[in-house]
PDB file of N, CA and C in Angstrom:
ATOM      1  N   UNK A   1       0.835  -1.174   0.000  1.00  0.00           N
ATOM      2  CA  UNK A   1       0.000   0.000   0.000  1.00  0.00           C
ATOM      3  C   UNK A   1       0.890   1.250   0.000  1.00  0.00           C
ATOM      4  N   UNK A   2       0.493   2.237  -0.486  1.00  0.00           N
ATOM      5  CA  UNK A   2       1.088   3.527  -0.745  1.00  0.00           C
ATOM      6  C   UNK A   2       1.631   4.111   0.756  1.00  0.00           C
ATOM      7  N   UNK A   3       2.809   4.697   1.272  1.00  0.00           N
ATOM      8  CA  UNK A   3       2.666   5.119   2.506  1.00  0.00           C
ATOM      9  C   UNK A   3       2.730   6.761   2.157  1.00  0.00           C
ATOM     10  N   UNK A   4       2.926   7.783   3.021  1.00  0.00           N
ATOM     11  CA  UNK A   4       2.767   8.842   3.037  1.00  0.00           C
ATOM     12  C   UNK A   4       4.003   9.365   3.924  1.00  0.00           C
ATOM     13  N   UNK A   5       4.703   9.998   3.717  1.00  0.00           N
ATOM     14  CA  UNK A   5       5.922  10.837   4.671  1.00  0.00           C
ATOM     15  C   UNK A   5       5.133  11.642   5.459  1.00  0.00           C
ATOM     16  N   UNK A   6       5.517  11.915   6.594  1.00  0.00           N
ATOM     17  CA  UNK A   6       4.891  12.807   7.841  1.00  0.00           C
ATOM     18  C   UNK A   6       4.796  14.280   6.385  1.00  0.00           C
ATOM     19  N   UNK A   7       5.783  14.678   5.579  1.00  0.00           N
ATOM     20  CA  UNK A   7       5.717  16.225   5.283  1.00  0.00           C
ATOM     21  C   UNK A   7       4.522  15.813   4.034  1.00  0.00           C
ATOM     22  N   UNK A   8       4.551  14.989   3.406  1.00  0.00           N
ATOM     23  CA  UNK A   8       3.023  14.393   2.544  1.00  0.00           C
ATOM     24  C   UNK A   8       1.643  14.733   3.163  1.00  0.00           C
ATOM     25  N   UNK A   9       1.393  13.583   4.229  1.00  0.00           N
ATOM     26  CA  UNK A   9       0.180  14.063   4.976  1.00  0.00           C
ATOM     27  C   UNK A   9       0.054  15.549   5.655  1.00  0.00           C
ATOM     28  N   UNK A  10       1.321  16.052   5.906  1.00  0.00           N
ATOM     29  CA  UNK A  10       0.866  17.764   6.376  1.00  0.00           C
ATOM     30  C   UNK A  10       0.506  18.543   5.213  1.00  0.00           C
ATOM     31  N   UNK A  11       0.940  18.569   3.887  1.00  0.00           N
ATOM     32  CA  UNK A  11       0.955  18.849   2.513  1.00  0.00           C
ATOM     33  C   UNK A  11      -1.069  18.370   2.484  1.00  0.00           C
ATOM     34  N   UNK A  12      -1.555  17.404   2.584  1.00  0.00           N
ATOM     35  CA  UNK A  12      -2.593  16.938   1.623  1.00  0.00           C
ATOM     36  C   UNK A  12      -3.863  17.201   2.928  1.00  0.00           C
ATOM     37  N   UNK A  13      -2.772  17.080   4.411  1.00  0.00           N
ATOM     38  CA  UNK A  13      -4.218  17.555   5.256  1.00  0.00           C
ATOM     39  C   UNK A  13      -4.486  19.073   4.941  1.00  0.00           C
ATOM     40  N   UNK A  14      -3.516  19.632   4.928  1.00  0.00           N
ATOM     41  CA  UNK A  14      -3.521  21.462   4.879  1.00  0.00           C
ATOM     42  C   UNK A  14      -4.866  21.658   3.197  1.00  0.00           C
ATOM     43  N   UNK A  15      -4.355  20.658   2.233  1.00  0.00           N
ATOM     44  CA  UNK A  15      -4.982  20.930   1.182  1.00  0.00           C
ATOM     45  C   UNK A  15      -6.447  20.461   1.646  1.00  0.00           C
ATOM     46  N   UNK A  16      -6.560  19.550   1.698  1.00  0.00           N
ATOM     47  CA  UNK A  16      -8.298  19.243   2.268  1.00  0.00           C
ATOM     48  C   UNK A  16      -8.876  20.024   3.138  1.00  0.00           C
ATOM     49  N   UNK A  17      -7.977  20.421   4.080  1.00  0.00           N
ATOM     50  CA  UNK A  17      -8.501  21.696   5.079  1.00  0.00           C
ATOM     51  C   UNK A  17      -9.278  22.479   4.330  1.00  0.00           C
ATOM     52  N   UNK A  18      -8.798  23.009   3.209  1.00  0.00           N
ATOM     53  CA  UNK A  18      -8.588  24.271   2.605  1.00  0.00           C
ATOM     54  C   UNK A  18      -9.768  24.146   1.481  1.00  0.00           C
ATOM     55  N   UNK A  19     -10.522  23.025   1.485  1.00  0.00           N
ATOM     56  CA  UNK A  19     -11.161  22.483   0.101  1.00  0.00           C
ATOM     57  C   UNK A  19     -12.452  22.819   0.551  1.00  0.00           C
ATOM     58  N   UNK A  20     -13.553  22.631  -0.443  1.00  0.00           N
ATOM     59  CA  UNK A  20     -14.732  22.326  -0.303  1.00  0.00           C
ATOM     60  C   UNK A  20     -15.362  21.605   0.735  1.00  0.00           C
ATOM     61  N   UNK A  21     -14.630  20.790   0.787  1.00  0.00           N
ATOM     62  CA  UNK A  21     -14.796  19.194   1.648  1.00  0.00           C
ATOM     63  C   UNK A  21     -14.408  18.722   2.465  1.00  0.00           C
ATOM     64  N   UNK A  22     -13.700  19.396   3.479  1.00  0.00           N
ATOM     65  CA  UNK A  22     -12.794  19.264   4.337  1.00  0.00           C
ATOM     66  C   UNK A  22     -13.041  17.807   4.953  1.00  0.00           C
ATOM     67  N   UNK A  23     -14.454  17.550   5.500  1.00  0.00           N
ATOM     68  CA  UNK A  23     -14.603  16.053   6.131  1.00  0.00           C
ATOM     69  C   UNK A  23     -14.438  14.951   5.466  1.00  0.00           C
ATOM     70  N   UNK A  24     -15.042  14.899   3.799  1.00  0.00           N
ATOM     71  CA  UNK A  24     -14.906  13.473   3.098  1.00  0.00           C
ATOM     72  C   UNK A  24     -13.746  13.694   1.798  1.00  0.00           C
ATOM     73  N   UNK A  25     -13.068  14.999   1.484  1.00  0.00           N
ATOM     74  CA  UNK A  25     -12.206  15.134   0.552  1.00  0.00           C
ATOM     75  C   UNK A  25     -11.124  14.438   0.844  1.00  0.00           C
ATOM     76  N   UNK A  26     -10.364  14.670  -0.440  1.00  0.00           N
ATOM     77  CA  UNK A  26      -8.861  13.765  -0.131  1.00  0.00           C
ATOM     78  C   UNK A  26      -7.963  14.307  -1.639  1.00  0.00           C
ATOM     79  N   UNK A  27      -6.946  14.163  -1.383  1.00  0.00           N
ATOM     80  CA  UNK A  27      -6.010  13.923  -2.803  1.00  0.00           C
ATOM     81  C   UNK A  27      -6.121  12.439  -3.536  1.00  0.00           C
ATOM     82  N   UNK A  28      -6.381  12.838  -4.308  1.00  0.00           N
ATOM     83  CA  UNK A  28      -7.276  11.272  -5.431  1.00  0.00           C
ATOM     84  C   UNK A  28      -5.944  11.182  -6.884  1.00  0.00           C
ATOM     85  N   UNK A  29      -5.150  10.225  -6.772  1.00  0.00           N
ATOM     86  CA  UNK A  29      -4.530   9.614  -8.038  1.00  0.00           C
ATOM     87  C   UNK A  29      -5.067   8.958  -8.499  1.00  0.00           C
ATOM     88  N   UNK A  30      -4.933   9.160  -9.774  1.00  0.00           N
ATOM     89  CA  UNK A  30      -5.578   8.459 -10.926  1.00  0.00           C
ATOM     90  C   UNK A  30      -4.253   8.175 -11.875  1.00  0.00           C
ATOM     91  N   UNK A  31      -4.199   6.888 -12.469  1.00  0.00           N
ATOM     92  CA  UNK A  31      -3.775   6.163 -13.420  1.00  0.00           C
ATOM     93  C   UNK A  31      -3.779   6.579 -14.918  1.00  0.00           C
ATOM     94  N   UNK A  32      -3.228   6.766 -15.861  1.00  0.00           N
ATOM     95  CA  UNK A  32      -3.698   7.346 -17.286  1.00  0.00           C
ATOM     96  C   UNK A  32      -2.853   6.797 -17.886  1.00  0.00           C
ATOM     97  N   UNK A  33      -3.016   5.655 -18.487  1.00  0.00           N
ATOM     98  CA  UNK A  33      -2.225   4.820 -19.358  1.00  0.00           C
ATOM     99  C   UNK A  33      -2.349   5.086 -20.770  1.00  0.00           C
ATOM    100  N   UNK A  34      -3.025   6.376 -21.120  1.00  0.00           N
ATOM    101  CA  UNK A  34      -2.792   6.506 -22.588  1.00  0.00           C
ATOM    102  C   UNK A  34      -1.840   6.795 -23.059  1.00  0.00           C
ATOM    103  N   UNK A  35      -0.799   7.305 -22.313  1.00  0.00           N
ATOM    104  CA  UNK A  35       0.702   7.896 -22.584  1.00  0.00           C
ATOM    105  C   UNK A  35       1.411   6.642 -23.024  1.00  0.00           C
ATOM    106  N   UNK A  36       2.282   7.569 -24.132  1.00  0.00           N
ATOM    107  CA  UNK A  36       2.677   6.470 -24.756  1.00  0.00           C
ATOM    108  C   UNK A  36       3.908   5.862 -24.647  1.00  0.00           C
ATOM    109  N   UNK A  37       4.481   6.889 -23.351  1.00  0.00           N
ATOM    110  CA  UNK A  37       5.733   6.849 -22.338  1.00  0.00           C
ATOM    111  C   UNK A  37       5.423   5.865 -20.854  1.00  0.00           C
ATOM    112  N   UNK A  38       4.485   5.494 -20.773  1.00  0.00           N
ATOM    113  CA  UNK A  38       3.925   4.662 -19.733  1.00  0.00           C
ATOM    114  C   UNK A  38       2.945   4.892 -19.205  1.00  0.00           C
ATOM    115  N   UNK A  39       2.929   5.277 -17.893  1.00  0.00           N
ATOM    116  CA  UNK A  39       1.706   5.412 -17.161  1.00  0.00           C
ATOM    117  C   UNK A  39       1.799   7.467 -16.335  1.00  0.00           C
ATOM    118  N   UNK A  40       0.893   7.864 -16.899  1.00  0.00           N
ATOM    119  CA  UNK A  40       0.849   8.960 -16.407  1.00  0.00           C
ATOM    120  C   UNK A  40       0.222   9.254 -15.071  1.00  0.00           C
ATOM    121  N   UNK A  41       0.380   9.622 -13.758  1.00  0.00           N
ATOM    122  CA  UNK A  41      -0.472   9.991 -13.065  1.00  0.00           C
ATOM    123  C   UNK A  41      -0.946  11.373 -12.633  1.00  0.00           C
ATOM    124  N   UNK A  42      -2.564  11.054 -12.475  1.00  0.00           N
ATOM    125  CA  UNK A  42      -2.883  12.292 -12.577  1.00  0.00           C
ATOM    126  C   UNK A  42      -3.213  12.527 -10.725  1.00  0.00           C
ATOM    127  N   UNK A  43      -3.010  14.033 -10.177  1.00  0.00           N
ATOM    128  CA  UNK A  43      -3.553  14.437  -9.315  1.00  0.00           C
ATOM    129  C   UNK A  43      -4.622  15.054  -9.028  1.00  0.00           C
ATOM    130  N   UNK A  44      -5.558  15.178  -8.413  1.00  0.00           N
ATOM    131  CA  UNK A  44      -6.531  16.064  -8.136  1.00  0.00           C
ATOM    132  C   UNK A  44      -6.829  16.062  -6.587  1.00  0.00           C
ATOM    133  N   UNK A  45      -7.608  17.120  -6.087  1.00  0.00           N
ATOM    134  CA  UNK A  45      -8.180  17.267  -4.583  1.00  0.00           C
ATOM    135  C   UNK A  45      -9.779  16.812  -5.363  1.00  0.00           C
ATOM    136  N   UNK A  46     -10.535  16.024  -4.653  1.00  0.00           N
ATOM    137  CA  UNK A  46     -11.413  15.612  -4.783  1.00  0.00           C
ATOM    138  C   UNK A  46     -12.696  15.735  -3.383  1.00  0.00           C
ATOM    139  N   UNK A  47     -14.129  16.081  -3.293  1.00  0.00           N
ATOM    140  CA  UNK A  47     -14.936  15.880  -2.475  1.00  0.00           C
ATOM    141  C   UNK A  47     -15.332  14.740  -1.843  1.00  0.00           C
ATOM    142  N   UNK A  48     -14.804  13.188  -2.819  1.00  0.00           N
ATOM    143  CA  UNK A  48     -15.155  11.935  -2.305  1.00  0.00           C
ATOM    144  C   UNK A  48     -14.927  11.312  -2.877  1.00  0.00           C
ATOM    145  N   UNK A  49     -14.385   9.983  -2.955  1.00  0.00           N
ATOM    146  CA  UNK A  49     -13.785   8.787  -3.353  1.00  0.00           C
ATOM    147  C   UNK A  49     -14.670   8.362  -4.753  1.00  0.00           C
ATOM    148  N   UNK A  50     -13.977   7.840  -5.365  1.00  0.00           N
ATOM    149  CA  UNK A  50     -14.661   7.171  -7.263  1.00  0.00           C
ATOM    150  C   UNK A  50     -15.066   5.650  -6.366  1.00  0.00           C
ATOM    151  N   UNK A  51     -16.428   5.155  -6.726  1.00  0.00           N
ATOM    152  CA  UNK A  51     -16.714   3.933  -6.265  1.00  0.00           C
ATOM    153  C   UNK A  51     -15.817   2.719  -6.120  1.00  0.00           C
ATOM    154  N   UNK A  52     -14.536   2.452  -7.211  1.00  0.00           N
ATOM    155  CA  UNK A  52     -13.669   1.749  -6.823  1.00  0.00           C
ATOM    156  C   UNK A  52     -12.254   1.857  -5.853  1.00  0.00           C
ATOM    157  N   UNK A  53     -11.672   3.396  -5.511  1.00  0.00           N
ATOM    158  CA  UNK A  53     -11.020   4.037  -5.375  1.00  0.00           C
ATOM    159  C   UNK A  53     -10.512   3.359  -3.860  1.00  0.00           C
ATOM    160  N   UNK A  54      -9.474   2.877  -3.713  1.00  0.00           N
ATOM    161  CA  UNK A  54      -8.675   2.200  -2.713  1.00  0.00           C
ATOM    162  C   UNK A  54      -8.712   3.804  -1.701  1.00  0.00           C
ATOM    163  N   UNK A  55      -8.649   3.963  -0.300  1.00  0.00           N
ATOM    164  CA  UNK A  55      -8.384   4.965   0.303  1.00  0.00           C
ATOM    165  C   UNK A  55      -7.239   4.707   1.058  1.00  0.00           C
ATOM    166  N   UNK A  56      -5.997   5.750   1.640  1.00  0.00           N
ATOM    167  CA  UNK A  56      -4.991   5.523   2.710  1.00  0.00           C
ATOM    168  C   UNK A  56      -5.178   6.883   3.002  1.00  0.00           C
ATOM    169  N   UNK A  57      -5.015   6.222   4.712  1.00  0.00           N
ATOM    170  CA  UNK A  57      -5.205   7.128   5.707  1.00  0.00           C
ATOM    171  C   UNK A  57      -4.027   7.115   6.284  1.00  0.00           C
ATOM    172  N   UNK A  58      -3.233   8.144   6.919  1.00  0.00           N
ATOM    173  CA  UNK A  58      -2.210   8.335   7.786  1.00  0.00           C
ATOM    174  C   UNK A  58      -2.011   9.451   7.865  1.00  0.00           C
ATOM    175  N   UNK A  59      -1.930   9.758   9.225  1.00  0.00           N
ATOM    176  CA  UNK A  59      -1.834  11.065   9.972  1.00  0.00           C
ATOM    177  C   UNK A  59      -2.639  12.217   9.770  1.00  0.00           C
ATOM    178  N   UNK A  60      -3.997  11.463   9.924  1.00  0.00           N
ATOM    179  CA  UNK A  60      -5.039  12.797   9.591  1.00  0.00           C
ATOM    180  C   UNK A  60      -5.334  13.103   8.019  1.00  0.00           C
ATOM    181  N   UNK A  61      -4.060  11.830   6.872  1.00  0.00           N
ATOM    182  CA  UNK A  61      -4.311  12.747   5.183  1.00  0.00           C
ATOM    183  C   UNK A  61      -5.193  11.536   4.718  1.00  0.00           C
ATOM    184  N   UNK A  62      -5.947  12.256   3.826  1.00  0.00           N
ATOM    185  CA  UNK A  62      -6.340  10.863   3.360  1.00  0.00           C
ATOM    186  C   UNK A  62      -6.237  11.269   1.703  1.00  0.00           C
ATOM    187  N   UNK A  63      -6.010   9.859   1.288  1.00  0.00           N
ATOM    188  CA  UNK A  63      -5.594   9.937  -0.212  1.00  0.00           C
ATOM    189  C   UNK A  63      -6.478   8.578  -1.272  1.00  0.00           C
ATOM    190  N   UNK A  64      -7.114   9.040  -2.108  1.00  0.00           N
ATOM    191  CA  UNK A  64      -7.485   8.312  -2.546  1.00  0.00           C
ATOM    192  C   UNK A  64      -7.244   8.006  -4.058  1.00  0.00           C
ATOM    193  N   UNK A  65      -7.424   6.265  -4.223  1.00  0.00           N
ATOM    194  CA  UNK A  65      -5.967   5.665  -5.324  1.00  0.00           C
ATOM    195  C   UNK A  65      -6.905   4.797  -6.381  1.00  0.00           C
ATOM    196  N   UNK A  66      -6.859   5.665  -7.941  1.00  0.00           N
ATOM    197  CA  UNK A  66      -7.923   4.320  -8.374  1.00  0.00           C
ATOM    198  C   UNK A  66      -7.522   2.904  -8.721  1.00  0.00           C
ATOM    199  N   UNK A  67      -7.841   2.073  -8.844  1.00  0.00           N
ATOM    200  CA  UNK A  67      -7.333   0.941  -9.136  1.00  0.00           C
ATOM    201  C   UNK A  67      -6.034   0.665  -9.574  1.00  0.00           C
ATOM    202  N   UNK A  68      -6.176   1.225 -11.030  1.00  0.00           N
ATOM    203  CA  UNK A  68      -4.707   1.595 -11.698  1.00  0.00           C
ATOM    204  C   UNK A  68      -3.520   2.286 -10.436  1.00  0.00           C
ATOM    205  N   UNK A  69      -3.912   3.230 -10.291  1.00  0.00           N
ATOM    206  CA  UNK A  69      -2.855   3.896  -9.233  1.00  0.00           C
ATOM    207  C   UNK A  69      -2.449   3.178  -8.303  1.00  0.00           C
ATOM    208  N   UNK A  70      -3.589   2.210  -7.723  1.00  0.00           N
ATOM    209  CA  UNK A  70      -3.279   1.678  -6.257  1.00  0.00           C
ATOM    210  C   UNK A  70      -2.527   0.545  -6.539  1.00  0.00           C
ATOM    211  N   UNK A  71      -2.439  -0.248  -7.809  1.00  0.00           N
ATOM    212  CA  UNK A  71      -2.070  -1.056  -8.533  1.00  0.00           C
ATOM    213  C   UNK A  71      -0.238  -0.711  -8.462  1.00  0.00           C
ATOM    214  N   UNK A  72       0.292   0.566  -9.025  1.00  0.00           N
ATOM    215  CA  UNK A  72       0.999   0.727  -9.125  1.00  0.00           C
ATOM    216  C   UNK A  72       2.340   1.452  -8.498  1.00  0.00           C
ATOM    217  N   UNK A  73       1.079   1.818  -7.275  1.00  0.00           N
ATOM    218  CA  UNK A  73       2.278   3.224  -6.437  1.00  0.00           C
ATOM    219  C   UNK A  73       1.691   1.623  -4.705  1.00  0.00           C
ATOM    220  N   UNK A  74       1.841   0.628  -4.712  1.00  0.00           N
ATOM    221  CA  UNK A  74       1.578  -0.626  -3.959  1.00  0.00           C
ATOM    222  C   UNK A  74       2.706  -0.560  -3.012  1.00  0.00           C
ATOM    223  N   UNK A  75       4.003  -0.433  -3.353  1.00  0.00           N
ATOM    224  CA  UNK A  75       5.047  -0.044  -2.797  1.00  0.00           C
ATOM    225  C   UNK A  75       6.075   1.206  -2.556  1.00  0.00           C
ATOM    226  N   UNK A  76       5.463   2.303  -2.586  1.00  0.00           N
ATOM    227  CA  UNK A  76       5.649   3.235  -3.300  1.00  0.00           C
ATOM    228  C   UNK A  76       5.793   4.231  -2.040  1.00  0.00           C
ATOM    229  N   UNK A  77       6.287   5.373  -1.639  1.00  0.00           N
ATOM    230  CA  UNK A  77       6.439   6.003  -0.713  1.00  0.00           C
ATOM    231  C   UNK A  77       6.313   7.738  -1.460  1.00  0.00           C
ATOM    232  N   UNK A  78       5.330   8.421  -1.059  1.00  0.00           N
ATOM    233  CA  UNK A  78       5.145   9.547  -1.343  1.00  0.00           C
ATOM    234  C   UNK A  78       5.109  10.663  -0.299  1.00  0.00           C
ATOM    235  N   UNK A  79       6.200  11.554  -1.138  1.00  0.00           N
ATOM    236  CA  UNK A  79       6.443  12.683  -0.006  1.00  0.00           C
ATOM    237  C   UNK A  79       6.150  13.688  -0.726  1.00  0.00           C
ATOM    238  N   UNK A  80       6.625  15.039  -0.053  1.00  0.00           N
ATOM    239  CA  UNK A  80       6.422  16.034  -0.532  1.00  0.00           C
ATOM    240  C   UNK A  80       7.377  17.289  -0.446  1.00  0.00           C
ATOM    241  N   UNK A  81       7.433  18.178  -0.887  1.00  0.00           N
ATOM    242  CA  UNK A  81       8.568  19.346  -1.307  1.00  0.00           C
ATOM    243  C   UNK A  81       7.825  20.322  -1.379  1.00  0.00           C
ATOM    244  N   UNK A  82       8.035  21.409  -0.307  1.00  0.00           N
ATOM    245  CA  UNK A  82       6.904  22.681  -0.419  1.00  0.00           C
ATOM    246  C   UNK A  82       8.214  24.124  -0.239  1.00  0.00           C
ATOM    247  N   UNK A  83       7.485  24.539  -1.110  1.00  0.00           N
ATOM    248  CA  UNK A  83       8.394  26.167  -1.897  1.00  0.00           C
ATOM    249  C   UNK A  83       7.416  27.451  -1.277  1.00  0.00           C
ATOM    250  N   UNK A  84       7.710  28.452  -1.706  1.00  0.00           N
ATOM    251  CA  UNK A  84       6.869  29.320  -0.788  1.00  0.00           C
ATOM    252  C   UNK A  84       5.393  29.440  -1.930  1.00  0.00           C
ATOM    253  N   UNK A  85       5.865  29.377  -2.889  1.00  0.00           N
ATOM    254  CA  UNK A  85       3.963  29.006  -4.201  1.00  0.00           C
ATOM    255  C   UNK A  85       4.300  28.083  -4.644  1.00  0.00           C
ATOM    256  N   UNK A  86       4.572  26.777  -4.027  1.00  0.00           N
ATOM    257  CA  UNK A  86       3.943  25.251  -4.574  1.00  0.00           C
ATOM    258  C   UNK A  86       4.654  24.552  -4.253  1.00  0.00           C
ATOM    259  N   UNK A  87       3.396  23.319  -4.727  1.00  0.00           N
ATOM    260  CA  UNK A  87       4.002  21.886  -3.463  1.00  0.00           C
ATOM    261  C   UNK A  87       4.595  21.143  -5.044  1.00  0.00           C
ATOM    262  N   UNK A  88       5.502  20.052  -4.481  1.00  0.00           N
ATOM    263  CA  UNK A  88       6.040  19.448  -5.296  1.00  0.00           C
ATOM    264  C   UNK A  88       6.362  18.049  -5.253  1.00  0.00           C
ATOM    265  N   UNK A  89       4.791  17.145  -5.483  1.00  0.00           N
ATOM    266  CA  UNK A  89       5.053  15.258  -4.937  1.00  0.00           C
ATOM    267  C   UNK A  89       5.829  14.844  -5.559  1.00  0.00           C
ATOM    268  N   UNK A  90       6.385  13.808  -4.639  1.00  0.00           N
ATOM    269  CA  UNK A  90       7.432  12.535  -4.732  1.00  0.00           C
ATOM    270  C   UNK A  90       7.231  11.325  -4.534  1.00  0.00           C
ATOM    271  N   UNK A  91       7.606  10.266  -5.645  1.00  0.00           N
ATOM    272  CA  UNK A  91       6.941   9.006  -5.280  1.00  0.00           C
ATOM    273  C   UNK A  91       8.489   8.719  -5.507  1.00  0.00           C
ATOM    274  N   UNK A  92       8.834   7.638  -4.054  1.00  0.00           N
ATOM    275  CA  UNK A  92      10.265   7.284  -3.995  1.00  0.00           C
ATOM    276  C   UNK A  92       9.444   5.642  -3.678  1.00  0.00           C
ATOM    277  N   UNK A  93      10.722   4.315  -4.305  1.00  0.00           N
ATOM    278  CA  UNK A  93      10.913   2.950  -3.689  1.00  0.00           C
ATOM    279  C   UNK A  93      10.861   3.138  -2.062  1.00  0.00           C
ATOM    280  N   UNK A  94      12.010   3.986  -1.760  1.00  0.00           N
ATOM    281  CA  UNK A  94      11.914   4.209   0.083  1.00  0.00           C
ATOM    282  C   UNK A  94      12.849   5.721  -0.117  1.00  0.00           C
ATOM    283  N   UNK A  95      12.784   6.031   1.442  1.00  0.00           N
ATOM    284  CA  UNK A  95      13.067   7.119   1.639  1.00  0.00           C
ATOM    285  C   UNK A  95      14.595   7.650   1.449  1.00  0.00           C
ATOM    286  N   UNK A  96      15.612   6.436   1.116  1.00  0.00           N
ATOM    287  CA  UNK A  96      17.260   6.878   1.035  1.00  0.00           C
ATOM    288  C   UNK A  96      17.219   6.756  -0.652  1.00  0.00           C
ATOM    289  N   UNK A  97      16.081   6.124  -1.344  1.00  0.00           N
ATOM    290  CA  UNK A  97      16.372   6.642  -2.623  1.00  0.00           C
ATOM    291  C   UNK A  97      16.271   8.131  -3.691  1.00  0.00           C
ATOM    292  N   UNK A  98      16.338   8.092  -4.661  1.00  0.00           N
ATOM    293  CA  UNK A  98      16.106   9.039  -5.538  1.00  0.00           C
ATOM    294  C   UNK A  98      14.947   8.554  -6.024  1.00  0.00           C
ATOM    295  N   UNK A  99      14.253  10.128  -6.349  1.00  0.00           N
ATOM    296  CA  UNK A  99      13.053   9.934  -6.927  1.00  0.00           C
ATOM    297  C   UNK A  99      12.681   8.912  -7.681  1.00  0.00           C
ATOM    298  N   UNK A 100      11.324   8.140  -7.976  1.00  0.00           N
ATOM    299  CA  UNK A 100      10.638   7.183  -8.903  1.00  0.00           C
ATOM    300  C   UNK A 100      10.234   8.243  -9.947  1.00  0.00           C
ATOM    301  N   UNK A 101       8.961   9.510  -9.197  1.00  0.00           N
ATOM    302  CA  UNK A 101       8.487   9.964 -10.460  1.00  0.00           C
ATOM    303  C   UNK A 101       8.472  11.533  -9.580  1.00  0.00           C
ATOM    304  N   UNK A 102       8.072  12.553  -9.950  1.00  0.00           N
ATOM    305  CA  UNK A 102       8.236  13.628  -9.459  1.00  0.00           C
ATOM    306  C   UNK A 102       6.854  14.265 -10.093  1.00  0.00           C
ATOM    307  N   UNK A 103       6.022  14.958  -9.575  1.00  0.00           N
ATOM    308  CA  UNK A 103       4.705  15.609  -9.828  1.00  0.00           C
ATOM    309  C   UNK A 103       4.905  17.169  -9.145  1.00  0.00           C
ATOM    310  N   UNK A 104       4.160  17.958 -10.136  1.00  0.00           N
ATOM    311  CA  UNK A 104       4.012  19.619  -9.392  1.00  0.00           C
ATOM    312  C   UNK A 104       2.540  19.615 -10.361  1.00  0.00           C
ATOM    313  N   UNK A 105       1.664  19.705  -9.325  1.00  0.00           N
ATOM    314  CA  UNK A 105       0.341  20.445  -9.372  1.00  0.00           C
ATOM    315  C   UNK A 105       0.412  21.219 -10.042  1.00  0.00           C
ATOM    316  N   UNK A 106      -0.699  20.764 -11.344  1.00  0.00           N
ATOM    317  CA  UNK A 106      -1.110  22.156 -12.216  1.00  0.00           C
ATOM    318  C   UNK A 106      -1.424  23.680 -11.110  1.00  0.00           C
ATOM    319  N   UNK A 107      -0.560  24.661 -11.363  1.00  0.00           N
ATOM    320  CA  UNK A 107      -1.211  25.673 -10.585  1.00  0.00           C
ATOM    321  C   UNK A 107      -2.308  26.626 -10.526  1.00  0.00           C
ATOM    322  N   UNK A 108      -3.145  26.500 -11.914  1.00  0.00           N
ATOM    323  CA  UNK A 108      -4.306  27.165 -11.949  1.00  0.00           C
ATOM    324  C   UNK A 108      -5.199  26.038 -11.409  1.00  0.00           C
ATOM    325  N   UNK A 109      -5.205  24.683 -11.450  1.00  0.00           N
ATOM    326  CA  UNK A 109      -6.634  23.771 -11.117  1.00  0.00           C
ATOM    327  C   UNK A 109      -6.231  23.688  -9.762  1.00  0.00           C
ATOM    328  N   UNK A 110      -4.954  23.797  -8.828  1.00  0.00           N
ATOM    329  CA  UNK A 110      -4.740  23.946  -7.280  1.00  0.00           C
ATOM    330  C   UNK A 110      -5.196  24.998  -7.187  1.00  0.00           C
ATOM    331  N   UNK A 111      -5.418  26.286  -7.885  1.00  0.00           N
ATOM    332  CA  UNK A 111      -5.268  27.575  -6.886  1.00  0.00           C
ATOM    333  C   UNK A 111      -6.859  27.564  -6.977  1.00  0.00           C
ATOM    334  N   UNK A 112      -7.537  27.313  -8.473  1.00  0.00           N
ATOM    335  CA  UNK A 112      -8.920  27.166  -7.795  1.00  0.00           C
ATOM    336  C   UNK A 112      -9.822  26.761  -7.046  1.00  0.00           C
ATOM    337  N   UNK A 113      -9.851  25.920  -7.009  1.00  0.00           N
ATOM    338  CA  UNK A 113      -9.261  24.427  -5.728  1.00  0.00           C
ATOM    339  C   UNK A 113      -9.731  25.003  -4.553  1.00  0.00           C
ATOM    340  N   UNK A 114      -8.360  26.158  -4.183  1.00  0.00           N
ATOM    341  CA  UNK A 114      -8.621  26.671  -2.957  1.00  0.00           C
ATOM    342  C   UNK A 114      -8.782  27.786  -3.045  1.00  0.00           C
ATOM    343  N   UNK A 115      -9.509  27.910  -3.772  1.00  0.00           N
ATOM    344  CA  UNK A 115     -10.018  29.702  -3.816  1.00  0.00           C
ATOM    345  C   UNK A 115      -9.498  31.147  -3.909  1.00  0.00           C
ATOM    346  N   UNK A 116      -7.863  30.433  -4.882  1.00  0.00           N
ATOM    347  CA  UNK A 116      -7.194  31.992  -4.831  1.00  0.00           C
ATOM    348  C   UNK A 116      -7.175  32.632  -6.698  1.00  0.00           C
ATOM    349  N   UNK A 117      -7.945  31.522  -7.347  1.00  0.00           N
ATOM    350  CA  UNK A 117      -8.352  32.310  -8.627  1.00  0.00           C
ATOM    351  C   UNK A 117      -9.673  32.306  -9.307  1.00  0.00           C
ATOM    352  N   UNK A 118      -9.361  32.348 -10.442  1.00  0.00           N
ATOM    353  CA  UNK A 118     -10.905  32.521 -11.099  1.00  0.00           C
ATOM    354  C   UNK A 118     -11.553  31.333 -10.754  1.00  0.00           C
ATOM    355  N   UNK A 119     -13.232  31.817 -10.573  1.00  0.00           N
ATOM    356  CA  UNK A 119     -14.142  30.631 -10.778  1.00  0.00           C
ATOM    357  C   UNK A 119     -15.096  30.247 -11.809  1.00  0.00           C
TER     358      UNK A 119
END
């Protein structure tokens, strides 16, 4: 199962805080295998889990993984990297390695998200 670094779950609780949804939201990966480089994953803050959608909980974050994703990030350790305007996920094997894959949040679909641009 996916674990979460203590600076991950402070990263994804702060974002759900901050959401629509604070009680049933979560950060939701999704799988996108149309790429023709492998498997793309996508991020989003979400109000509630996709009917198949694996959930992990730790330390207050909760994250939810669709099949595909949960399929693939199984061993997978995700942290996070925060700048003073934006966060920057990390999916590492374990924590003394180098990155697996590296993600930065589209910043217009985060900032709307949380309410600092257009609606």
């Amino acid at each position: 199962m996916l674990t979460l670094t203590p600076a991950a779950a402070e990263v994804v609780r702060t974002l759900v805080e901050q959401s629509e949804a604070p009680d049933s939201g979560g950060l939701r990966i999704a799988a996108n295998d149309g790429e023709s480089e492998g498997v793309a994953l996508e991020l989003s803050l979400v109000v509630e889990p996709e009917a198949l959608d694996e959930t992990v909980e730790q330390e207050g974050a909760t994250v939810y993984l669709d099949p595909g994703a949960a399929e693939l990030l199984d061993d997978k350790l995700l942290d996070a990297q925060v700048a003073d305007d934006h966060v920057t996920f990390v999916l590492r094997e374990d924590m003394g390695e180098e990155p697996f894959e590296t993600f930065v949040p589209d910043e217009d679909a985060w900032a709307r998200r949380n309410g600092h641009g257009p609606h």
